[in-house]
N, C-alpha and C. Protein backbone atom coordinates (compact mmCIF):
# COMPACT_ATOMS: atom_id res chain seq x y z
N UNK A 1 86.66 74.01 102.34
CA UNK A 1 86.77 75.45 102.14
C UNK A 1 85.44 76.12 102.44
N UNK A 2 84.76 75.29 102.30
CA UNK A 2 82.82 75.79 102.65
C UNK A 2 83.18 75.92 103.66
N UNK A 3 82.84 74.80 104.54
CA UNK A 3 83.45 74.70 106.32
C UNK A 3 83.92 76.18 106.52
N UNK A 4 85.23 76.02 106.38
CA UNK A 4 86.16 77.51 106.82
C UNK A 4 85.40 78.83 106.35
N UNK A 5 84.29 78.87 105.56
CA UNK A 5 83.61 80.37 105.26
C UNK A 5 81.99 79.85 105.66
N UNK A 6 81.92 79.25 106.83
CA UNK A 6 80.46 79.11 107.32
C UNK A 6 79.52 79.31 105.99
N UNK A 7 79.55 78.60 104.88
CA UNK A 7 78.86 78.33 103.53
C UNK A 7 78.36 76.92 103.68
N UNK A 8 77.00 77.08 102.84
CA UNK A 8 76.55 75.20 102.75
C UNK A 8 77.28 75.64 101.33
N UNK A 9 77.88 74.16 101.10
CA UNK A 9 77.82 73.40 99.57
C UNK A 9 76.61 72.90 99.27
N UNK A 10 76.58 72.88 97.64
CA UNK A 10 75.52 72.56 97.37
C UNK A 10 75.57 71.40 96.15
N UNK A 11 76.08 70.42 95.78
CA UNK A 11 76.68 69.61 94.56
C UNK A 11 75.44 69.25 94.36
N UNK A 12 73.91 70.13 94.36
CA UNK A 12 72.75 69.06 93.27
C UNK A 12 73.04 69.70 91.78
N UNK A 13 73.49 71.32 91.72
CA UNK A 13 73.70 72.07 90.36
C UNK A 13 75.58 71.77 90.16
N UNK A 14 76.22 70.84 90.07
CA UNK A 14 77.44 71.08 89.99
C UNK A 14 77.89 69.93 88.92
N UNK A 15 78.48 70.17 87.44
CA UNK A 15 78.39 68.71 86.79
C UNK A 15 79.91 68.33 86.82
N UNK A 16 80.09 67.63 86.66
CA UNK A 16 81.73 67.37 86.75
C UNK A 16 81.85 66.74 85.05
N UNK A 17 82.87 67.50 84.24
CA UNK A 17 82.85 66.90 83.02
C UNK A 17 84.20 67.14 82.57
N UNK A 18 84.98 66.15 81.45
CA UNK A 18 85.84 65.85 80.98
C UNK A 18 86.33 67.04 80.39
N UNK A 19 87.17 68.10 80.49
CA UNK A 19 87.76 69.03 79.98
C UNK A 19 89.10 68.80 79.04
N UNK A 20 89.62 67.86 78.96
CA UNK A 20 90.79 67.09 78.41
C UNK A 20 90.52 66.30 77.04
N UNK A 21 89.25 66.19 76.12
CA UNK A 21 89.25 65.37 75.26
C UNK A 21 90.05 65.54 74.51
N UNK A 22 90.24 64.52 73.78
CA UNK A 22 91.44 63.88 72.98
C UNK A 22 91.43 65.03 71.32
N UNK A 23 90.44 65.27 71.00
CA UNK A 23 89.72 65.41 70.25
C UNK A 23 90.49 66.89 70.12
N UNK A 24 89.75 67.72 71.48
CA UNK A 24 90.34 69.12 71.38
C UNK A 24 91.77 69.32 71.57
N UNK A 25 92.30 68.24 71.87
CA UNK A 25 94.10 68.77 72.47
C UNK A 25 94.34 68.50 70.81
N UNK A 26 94.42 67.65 70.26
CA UNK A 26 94.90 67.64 68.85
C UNK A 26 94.51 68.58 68.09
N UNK A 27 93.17 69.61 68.35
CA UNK A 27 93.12 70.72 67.59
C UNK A 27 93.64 72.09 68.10
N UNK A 28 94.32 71.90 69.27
CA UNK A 28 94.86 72.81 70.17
C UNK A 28 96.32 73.11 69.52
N UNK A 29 96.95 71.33 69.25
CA UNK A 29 98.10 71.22 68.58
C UNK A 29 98.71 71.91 67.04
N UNK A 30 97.11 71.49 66.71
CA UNK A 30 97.15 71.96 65.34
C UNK A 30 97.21 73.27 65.18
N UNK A 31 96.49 74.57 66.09
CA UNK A 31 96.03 75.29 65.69
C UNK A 31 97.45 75.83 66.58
N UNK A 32 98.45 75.50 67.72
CA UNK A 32 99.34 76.36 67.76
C UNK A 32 100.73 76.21 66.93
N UNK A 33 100.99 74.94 66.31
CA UNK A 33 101.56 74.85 65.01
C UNK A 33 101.45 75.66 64.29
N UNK A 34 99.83 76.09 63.41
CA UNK A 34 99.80 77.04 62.73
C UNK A 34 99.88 78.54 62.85
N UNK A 35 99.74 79.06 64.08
CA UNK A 35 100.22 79.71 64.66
C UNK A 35 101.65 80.29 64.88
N UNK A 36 102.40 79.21 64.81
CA UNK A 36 103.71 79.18 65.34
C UNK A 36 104.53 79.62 64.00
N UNK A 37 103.79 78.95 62.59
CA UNK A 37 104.28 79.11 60.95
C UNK A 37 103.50 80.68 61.10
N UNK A 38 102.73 81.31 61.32
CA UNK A 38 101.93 82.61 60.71
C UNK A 38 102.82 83.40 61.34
N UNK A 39 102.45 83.46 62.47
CA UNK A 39 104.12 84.72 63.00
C UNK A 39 104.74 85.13 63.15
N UNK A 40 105.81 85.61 62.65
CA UNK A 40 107.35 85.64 62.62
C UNK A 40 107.82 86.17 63.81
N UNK A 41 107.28 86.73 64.91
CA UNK A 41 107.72 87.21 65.99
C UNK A 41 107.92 85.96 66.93
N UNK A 42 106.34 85.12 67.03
CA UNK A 42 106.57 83.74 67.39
C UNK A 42 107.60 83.04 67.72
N UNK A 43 107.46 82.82 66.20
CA UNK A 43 108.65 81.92 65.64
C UNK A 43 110.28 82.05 65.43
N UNK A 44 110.40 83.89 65.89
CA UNK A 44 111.71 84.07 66.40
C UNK A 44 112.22 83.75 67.68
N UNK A 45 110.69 83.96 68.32
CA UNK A 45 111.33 83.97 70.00
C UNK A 45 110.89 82.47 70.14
N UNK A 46 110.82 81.20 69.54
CA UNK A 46 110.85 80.22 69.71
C UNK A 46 111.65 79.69 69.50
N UNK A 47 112.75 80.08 68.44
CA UNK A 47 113.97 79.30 67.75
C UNK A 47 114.70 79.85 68.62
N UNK A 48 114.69 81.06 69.41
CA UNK A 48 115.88 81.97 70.19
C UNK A 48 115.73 81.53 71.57
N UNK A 49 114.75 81.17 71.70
CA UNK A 49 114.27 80.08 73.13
C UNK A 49 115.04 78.72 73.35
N UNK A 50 115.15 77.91 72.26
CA UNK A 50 114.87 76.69 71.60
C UNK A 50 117.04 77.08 71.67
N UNK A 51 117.71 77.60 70.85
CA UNK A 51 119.11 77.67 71.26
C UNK A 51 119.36 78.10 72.76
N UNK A 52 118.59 79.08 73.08
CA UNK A 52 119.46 79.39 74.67
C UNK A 52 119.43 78.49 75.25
N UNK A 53 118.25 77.57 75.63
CA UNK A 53 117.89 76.42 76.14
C UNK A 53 119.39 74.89 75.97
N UNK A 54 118.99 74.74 74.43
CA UNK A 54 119.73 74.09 74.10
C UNK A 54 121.98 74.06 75.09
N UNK A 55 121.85 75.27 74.40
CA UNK A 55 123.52 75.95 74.79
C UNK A 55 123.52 76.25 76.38
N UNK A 56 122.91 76.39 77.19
CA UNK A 56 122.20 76.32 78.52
C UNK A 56 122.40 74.87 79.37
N UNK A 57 121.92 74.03 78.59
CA UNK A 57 121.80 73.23 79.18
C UNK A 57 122.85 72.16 78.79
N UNK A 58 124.05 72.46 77.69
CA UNK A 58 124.89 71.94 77.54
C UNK A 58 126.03 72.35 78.34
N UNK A 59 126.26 73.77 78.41
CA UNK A 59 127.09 74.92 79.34
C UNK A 59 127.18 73.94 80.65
N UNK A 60 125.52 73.91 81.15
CA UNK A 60 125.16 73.06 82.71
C UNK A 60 126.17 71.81 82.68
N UNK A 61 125.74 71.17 81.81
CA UNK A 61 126.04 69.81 81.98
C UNK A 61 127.52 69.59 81.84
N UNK A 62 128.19 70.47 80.91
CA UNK A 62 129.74 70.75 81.14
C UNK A 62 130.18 71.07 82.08
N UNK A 63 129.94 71.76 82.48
CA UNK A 63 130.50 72.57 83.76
C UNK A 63 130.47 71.91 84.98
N UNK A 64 129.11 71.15 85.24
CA UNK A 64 129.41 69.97 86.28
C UNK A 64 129.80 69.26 86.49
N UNK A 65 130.25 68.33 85.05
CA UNK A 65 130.53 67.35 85.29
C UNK A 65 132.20 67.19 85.20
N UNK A 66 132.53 68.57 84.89
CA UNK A 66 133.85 68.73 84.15
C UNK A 66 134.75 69.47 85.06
N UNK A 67 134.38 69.54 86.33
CA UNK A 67 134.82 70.26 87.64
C UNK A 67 136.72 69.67 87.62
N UNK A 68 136.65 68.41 87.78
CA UNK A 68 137.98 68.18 88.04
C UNK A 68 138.79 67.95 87.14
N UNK A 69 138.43 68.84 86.09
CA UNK A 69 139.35 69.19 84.55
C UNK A 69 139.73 70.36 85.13
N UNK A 70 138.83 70.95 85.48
CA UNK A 70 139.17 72.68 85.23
C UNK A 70 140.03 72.97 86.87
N UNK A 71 139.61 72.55 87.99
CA UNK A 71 140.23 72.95 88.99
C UNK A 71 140.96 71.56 89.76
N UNK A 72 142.05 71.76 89.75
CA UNK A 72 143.19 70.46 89.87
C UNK A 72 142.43 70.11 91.51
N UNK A 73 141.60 70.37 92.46
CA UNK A 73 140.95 70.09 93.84
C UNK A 73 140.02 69.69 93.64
N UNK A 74 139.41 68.62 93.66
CA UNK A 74 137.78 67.98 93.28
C UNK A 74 137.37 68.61 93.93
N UNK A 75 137.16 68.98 95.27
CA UNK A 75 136.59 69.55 96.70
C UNK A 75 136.52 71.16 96.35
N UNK A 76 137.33 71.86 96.04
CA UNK A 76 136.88 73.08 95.49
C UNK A 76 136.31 73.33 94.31
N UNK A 77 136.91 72.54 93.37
CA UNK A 77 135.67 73.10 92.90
C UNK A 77 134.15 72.60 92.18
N UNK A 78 133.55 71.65 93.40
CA UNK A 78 132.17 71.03 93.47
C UNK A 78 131.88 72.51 95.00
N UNK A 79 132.37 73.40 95.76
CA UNK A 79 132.28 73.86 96.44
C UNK A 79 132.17 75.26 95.40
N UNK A 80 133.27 75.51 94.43
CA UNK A 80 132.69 76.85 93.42
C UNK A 80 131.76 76.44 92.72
N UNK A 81 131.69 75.35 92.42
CA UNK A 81 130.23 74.88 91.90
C UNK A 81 128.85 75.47 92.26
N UNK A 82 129.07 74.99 93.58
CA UNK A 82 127.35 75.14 94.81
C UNK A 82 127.70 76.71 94.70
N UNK A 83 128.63 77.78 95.23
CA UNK A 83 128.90 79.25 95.56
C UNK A 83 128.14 79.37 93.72
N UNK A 84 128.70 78.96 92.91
CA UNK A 84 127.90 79.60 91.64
C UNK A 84 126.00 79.30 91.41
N UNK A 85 125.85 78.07 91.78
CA UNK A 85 124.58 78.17 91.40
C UNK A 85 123.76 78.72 93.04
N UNK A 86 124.27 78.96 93.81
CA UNK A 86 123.38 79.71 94.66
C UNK A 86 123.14 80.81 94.53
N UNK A 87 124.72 81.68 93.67
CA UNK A 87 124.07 82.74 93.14
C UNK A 87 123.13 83.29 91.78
N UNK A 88 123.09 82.01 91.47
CA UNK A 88 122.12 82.26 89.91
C UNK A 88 120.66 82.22 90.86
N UNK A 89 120.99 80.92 91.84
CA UNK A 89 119.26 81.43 92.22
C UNK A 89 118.83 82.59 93.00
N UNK A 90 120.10 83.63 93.85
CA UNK A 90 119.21 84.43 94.22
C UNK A 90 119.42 85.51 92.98
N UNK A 91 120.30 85.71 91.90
CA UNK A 91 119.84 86.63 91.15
C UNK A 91 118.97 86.30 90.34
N UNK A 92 118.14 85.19 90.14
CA UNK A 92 116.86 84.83 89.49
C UNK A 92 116.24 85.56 89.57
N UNK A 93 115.56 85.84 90.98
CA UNK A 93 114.21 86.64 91.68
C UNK A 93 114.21 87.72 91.11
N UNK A 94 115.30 88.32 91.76
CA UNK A 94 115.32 90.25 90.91
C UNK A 94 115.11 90.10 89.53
N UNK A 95 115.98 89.04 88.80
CA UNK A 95 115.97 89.34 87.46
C UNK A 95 114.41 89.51 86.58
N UNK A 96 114.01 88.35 87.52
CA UNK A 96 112.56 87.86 86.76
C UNK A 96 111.58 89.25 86.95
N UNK A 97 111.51 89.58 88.41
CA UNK A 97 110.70 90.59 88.72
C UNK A 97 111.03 91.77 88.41
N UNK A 98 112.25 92.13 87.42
CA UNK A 98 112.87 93.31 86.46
C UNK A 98 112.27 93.19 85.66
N UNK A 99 112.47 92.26 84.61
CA UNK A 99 112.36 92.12 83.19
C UNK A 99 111.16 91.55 82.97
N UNK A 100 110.41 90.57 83.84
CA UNK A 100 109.35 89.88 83.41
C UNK A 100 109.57 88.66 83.40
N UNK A 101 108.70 87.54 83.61
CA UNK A 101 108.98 86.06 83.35
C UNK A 101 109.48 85.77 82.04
N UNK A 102 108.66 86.47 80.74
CA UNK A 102 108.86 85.73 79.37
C UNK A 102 110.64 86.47 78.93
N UNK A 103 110.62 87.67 79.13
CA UNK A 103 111.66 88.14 78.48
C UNK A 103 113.02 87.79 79.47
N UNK A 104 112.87 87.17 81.13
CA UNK A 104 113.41 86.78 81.70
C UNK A 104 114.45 85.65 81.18
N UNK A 105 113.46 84.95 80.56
CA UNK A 105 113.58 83.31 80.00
C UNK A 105 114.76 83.98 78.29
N UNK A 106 114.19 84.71 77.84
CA UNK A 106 114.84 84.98 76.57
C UNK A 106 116.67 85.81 77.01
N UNK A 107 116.31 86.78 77.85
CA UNK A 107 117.96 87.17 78.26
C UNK A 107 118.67 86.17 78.42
């Protein structure tokens, strides 16, 4: 990236050091735990996270696998299958860039 902006590098002032200790992630843990008990706003939109998710991803897993319960044609409907989730992904985009990533995730 130097190269490409005609820049010297210079690695005699550059230290390379462990940003990951063990030490701080467990107080990272701790301290967003406690965090997570002090807030009640938090801790709503975590439990309300924590079900959509849940019911989400059970919905998913029904629905796929359960195709040739619901429509007597295996072939149609693994074909309304794909027509449905192509449209969740293009109404993703708009949705997200409406509402926001976080409150995206909570609708």
């Amino acid at each position: 990236l130097a190269k490409l902006n005609n820049m010297d590098l210079d690695l005699e002032f550059t230290e390379i050091t462990d940003v990951g200790k063990t030490e701080d992630r467990e107080q990272s843990v701790k301290q967003q735990f406690i965090e997570l008990i002090r807030y009640p706003s938090l801790r709503l939109e975590t439990f309300i996270l924590m079900a959509i998710w849940m019911a989400v991803a059970m919905f998913y897993y029904g629905f796929n696998f359960g195709w040739g319960k619901i429509v007597p044609n295996r072939y149609l409907g693994y074909i309304m299958a794909g027509v449905g989730e192509l449209i969740s992904y293009v109404l993703a985009v708009p949705l997200i860039a409406w509402l926001g990533r976080r409150r995206a995730m909570i609708f």
